[in-house]
Protein backbone atom coordinates (compact mmCIF):
# COMPACT_ATOMS: atom_id res chain seq x y z
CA UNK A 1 18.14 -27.76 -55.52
CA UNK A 2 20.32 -28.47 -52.96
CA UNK A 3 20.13 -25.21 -51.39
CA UNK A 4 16.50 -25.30 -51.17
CA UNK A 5 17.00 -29.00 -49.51
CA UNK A 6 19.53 -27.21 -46.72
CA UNK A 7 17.00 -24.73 -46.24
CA UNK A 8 14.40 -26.64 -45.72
CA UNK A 9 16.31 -29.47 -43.17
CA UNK A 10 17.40 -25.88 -41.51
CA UNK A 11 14.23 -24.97 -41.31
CA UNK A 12 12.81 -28.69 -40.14
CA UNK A 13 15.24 -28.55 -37.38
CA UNK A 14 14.36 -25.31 -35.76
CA UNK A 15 10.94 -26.44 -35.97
CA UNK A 16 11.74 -29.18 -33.28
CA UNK A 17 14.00 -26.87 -31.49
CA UNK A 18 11.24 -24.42 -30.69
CA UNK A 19 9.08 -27.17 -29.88
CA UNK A 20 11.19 -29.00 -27.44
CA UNK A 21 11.20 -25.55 -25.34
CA UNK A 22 7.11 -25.27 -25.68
CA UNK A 23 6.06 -27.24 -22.47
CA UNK A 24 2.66 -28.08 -22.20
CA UNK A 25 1.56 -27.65 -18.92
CA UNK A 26 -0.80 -30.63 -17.63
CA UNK A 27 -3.59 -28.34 -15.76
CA UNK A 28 -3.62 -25.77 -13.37
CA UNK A 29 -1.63 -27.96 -10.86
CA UNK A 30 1.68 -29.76 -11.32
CA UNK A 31 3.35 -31.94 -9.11
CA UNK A 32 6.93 -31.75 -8.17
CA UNK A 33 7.71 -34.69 -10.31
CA UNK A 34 6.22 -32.71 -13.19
CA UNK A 35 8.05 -30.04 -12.31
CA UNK A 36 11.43 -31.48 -11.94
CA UNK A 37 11.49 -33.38 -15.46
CA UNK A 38 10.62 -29.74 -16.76
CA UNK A 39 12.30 -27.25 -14.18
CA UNK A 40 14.71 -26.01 -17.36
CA UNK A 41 11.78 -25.31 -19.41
CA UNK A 42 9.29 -22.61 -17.03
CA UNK A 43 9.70 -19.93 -14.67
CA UNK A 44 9.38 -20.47 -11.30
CA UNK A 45 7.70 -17.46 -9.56
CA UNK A 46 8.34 -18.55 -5.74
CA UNK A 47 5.34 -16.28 -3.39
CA UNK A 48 5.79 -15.55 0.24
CA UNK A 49 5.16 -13.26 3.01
CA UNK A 50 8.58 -14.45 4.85
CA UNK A 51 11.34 -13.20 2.32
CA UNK A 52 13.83 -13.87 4.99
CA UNK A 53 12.76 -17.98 4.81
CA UNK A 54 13.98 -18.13 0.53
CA UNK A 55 17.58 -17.80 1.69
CA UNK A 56 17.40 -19.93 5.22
CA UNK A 57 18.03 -23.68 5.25
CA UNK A 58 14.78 -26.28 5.90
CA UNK A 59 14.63 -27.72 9.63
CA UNK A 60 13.95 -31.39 9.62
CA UNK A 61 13.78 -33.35 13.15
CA UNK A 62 14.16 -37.15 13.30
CA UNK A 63 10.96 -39.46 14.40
CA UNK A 64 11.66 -41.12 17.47
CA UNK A 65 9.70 -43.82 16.48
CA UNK A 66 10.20 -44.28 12.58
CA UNK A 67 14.35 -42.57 12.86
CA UNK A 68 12.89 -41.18 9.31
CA UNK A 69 13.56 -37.06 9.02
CA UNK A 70 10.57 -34.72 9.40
CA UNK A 71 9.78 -31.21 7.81
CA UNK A 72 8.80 -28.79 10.69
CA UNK A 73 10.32 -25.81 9.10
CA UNK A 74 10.04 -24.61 4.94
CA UNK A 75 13.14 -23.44 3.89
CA UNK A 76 14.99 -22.33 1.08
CA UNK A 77 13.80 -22.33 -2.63
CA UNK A 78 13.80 -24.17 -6.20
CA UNK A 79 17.04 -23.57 -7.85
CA UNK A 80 16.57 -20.38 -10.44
CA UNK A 81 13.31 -19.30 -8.69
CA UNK A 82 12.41 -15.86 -8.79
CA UNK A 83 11.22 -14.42 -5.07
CA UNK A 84 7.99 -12.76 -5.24
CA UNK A 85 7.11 -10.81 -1.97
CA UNK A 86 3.58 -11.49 -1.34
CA UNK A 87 3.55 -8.09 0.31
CA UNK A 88 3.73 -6.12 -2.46
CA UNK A 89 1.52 -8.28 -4.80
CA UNK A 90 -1.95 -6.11 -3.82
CA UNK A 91 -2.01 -2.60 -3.51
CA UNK A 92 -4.39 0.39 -2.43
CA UNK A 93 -6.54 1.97 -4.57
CA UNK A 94 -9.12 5.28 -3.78
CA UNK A 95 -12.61 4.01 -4.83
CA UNK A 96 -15.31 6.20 -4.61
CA UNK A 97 -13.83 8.56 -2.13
CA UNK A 98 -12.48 5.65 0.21
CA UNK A 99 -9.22 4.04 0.67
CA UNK A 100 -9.44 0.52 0.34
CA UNK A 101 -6.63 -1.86 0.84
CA UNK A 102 -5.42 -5.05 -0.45
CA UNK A 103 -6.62 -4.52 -4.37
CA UNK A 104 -5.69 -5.04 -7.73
CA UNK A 105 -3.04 -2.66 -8.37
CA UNK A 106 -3.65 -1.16 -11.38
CA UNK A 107 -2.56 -2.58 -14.84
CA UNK A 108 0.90 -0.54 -15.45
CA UNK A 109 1.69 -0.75 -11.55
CA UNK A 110 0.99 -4.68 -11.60
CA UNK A 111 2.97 -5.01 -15.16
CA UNK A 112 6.39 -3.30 -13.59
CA UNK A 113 6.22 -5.26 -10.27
CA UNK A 114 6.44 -8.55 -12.23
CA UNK A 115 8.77 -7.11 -14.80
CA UNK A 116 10.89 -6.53 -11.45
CA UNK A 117 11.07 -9.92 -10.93
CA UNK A 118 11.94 -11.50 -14.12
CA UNK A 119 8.71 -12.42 -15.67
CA UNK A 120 8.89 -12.80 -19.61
CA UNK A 121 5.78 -12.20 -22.02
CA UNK A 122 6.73 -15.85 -23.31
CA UNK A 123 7.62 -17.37 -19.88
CA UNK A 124 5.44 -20.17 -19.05
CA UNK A 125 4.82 -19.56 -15.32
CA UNK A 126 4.54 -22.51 -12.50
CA UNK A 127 3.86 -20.79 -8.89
CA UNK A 128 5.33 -21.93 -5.66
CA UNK A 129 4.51 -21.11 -2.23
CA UNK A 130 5.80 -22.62 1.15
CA UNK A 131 2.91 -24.84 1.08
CA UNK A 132 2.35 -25.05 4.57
CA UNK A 133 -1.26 -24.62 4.90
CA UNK A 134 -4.65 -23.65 3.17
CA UNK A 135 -3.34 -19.75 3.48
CA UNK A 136 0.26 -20.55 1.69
CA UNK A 137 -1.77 -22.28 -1.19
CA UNK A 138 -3.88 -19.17 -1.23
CA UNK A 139 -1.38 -16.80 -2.16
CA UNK A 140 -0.40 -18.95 -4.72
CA UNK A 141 -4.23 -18.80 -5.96
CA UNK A 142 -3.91 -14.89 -5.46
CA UNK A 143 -0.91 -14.77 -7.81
CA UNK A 144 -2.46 -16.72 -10.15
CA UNK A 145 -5.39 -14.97 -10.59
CA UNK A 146 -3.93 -11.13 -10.56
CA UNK A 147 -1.88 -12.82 -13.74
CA UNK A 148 -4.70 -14.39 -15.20
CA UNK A 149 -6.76 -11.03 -14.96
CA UNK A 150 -4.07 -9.38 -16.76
CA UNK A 151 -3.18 -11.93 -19.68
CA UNK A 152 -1.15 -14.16 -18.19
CA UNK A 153 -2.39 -18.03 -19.36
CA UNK A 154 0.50 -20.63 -19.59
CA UNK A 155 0.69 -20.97 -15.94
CA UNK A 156 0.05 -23.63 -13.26
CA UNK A 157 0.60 -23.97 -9.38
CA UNK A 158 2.74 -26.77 -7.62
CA UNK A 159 0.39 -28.89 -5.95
CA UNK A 160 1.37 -28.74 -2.21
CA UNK A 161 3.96 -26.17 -2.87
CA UNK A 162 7.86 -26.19 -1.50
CA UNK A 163 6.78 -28.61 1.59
CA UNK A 164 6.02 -31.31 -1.19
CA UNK A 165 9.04 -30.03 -3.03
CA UNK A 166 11.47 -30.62 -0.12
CA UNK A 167 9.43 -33.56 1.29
CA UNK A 168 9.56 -35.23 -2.06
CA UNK A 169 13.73 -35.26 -1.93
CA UNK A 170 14.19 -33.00 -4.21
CA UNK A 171 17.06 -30.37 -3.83
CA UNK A 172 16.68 -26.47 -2.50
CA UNK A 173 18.86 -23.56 -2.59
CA UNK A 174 19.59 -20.82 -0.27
CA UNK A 175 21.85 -18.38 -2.60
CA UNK A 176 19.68 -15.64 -3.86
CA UNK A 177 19.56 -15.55 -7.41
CA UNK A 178 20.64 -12.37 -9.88
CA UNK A 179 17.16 -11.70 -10.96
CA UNK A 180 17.61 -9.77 -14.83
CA UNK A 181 14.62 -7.36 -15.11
CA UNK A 182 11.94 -9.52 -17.54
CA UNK A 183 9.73 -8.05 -20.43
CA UNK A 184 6.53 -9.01 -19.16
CA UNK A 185 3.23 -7.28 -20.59
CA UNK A 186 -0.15 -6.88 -18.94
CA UNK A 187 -2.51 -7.59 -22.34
CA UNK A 188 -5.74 -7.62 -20.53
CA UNK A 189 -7.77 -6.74 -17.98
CA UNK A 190 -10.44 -9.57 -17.73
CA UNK A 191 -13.73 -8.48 -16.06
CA UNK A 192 -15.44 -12.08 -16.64
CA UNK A 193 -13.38 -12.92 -13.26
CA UNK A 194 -13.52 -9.78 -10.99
CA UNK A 195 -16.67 -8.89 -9.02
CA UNK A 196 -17.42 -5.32 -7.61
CA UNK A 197 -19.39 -4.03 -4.99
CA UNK A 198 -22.54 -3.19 -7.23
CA UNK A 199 -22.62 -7.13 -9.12
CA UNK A 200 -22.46 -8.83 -5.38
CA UNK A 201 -25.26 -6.13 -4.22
CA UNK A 202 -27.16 -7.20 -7.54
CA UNK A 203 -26.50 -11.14 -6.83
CA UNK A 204 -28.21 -10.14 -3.50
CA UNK A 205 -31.00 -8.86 -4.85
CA UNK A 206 -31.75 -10.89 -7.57
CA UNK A 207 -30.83 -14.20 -6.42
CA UNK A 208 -28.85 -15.52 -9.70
CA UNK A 209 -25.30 -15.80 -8.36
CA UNK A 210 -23.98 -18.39 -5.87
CA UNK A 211 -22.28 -15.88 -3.12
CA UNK A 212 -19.68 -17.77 -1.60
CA UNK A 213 -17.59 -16.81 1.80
CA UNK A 214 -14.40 -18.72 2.05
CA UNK A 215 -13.22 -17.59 5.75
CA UNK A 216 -13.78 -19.94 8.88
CA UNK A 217 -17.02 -19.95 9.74
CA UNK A 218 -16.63 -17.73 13.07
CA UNK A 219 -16.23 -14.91 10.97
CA UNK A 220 -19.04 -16.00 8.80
CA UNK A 221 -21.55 -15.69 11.72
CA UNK A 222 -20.10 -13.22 12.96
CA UNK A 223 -20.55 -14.71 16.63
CA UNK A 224 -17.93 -13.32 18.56
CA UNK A 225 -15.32 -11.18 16.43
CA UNK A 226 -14.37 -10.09 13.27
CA UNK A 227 -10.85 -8.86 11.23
CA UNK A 228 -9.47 -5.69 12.44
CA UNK A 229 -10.17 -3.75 8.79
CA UNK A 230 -13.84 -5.18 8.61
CA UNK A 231 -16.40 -2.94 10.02
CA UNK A 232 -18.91 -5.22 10.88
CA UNK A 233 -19.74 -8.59 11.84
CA UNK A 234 -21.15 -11.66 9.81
CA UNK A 235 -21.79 -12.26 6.07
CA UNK A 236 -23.45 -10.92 2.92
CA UNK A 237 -27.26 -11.78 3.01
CA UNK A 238 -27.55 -15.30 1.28
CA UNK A 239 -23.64 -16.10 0.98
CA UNK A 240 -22.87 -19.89 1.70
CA UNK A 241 -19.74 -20.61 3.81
CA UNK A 242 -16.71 -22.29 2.19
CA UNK A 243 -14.40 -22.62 4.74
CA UNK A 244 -10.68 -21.67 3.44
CA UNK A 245 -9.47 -24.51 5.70
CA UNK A 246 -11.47 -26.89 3.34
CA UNK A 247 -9.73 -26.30 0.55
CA UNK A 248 -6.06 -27.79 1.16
CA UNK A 249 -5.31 -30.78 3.33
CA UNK A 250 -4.68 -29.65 6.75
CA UNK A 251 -0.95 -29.83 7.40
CA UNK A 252 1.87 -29.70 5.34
CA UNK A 253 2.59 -30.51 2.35
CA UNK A 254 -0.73 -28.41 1.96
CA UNK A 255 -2.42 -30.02 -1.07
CA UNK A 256 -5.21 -29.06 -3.32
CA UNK A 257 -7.55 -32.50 -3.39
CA UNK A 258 -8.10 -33.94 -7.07
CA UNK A 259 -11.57 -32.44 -8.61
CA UNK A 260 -13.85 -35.58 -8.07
CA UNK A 261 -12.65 -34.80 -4.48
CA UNK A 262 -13.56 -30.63 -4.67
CA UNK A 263 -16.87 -31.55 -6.51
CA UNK A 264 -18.38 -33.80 -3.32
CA UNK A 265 -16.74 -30.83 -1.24
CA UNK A 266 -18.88 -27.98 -3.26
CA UNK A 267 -21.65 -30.12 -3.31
CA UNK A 268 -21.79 -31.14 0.67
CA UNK A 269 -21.74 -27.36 1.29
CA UNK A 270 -24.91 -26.76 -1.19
CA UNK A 271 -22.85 -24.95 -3.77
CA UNK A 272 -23.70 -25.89 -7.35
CA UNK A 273 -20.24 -26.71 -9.38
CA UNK A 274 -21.68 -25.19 -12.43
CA UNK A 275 -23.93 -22.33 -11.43
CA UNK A 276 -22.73 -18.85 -11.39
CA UNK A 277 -20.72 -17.28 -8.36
CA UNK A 278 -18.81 -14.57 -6.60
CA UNK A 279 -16.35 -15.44 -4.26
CA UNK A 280 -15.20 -13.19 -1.09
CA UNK A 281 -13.47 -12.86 1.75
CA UNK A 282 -11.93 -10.38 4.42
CA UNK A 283 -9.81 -8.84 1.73
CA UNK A 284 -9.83 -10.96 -1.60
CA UNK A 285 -7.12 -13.61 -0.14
CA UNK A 286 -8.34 -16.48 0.89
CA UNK A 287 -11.17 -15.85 -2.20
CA UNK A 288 -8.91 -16.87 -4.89
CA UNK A 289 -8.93 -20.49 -3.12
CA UNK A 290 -12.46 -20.92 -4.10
CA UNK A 291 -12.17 -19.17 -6.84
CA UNK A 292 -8.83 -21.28 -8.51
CA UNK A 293 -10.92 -24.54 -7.21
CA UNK A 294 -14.11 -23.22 -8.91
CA UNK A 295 -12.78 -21.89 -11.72
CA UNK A 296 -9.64 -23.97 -13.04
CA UNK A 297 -10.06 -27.15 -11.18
CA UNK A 298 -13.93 -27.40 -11.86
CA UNK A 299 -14.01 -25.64 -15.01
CA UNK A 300 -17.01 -23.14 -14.13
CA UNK A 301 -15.96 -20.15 -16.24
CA UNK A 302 -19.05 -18.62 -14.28
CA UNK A 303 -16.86 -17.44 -11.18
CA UNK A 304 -15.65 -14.02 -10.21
CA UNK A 305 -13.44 -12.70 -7.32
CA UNK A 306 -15.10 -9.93 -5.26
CA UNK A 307 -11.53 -7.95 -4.82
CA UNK A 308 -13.21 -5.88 -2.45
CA UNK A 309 -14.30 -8.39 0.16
CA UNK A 310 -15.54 -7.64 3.15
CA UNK A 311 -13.57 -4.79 3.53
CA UNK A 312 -15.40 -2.59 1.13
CA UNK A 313 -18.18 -4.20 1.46
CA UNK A 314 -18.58 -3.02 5.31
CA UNK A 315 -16.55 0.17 4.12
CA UNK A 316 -19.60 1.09 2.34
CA UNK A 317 -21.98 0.23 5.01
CA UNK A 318 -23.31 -2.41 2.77
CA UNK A 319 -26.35 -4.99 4.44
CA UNK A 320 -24.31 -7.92 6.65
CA UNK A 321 -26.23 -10.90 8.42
CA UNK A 322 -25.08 -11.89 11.35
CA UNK A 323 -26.36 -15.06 14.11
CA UNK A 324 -27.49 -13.69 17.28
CA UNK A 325 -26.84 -15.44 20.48
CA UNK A 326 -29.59 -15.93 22.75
């Protein structure tokens, strides 16, 4: 009898050890109070295009008028981060005949890239960029949703990224970590949230999905230029603009506004928070802001990301409108 009452306390207590290690993330965005109560307890993926800034110190400057410190320069990371080079997060792939660039790598490509950098299956995953503007926060979104596509679900994003880290006073390092090679799986590979060429030319046709174009709206009118890898000018027929630059404050820390905040935003620009849509871009970047605001802030599970963009879209000679100038 008494062995069976060890057992069971034995068993009692593990109970409440595994459960003091199974954070519950509060949404898709944490703050960095959040994340500092509960830094032990996830893995920090850290994503940037300047590797070289992980390891280099912060700049402040003092306010002439306040003598407070200011940010001007990102530096450094969150203690135990891993570095994820924002580079090497999309890849090209030959569709149809064509080279297109910037994609979803493909599943066991994607799976070893995040193995490389220390990714568990179990790990649950809180993303950091620099968090200097609306582009930092969208390769955050970008990461996000390449894990999502492929299985990954216990993850959030820090809400105005290392700027609100640093500005916040918490502390950063600048000694790169020993990352240990992690066990991560790709389980899926979830259609529901990736568009192709063929559903936006259906969505043109037929008139049933929101098409949404998150770059500035130069580019949507296609007025005066366009990106270098985009072979035409102006927008897919009947795509509303969403402005990337709308979708973050506008300096640093670069924050994602609250969703009674996003839903006035959708709603000014005549996009319906709960109606089906496809998201694009120049090259499936900037999308994912839309997309993660759409999707996980709103709670639309109606959203894809057209991975393509604008670059396969023109790439195929595919129907653009553009304003003419009189």
């Amino acid at each position: 009898m008494m062995k069976e009452i060890r057992i069971i306390s034995l068993m009692i207590t593990m109970f409440f050890m595994v459960s003091a290690h199974a954070v519950e993330l509060p949404g898709p965005l944490v703050e960095a109070g959040w994340l500092a109560k509960n830094l032990g307890q996830v893995r920090v993926l850290d994503v940037r295009a300047d590797v070289r800034s992980f390891t280099e110190k912060p700049v402040f400057v003092k306010d002439k008028k306040s003598g407070k410190e200011v940010l001007v320069r990102v530096g450094g990371h969150i203690d135990g981060a891993s570095l994820v080079n924002y580079k090497k997060v999309r890849a090209t792939r030959m569709i149809d005949g064509k080279k297109v660039t910037r994609m979803l790598p493909k599943k066991a490509d994607f799976e070893k890239f995040m193995q490389s950098v220390g990714l568990g299956q179990d790990d649950t995953v809180v993303i950091v960029s620099e968090g200097v503007n609306d582009a930092d926060m969208t390769m955050a979104t970008r990461l996000y949703w390449q894990l999502k596509y492929f299985g990954q679900d216990k993850m959030a994003i820090l809400n105005g990224g290392l700027a609100q880290w640093i500005i916040d006073g918490n502390p950063v390092s600048t000694t790169p970590g020993k990352v240990k090679p992690g066990n991560w799986k790709a389980t899926a590979e979830r259609n529901e949230i990736l568009a192709t060429s063929e559903d936006v030319a259906n969505a043109v046709k037929n008139h049933d999905t929101q098409l949404i174009d998150t770059r500035t709206v130069g580019l949507y009118l296609g007025t005066w230029y366009k990106s270098s890898y985009v072979y035409a000018k102006g927008h897919i027929p009947g795509a509303k603009n969403f402005p990337n630059e709308l979708i973050t404050m506008p300096s640093a820390p670069a924050r994602i506004p609250p969703g009674a905040e996003v839903k006035q935003l959708v709603s000014a620009l005549g996009i319906k928070e709960d109606g089906k849509a496809i998201t694009y871009c120049n090259s499936g970047h900037l999308a994912s802001g839309s997309w993660f605001l759409m999707s996980e802030v709103l709670g639309n599970k109606n959203v894809k990301l057209y991975d393509g963009s604008m670059h396969e879209w023109t790439l195929e000679k595919r129907p653009t409108t553009v304003m003419k100038m009189e």
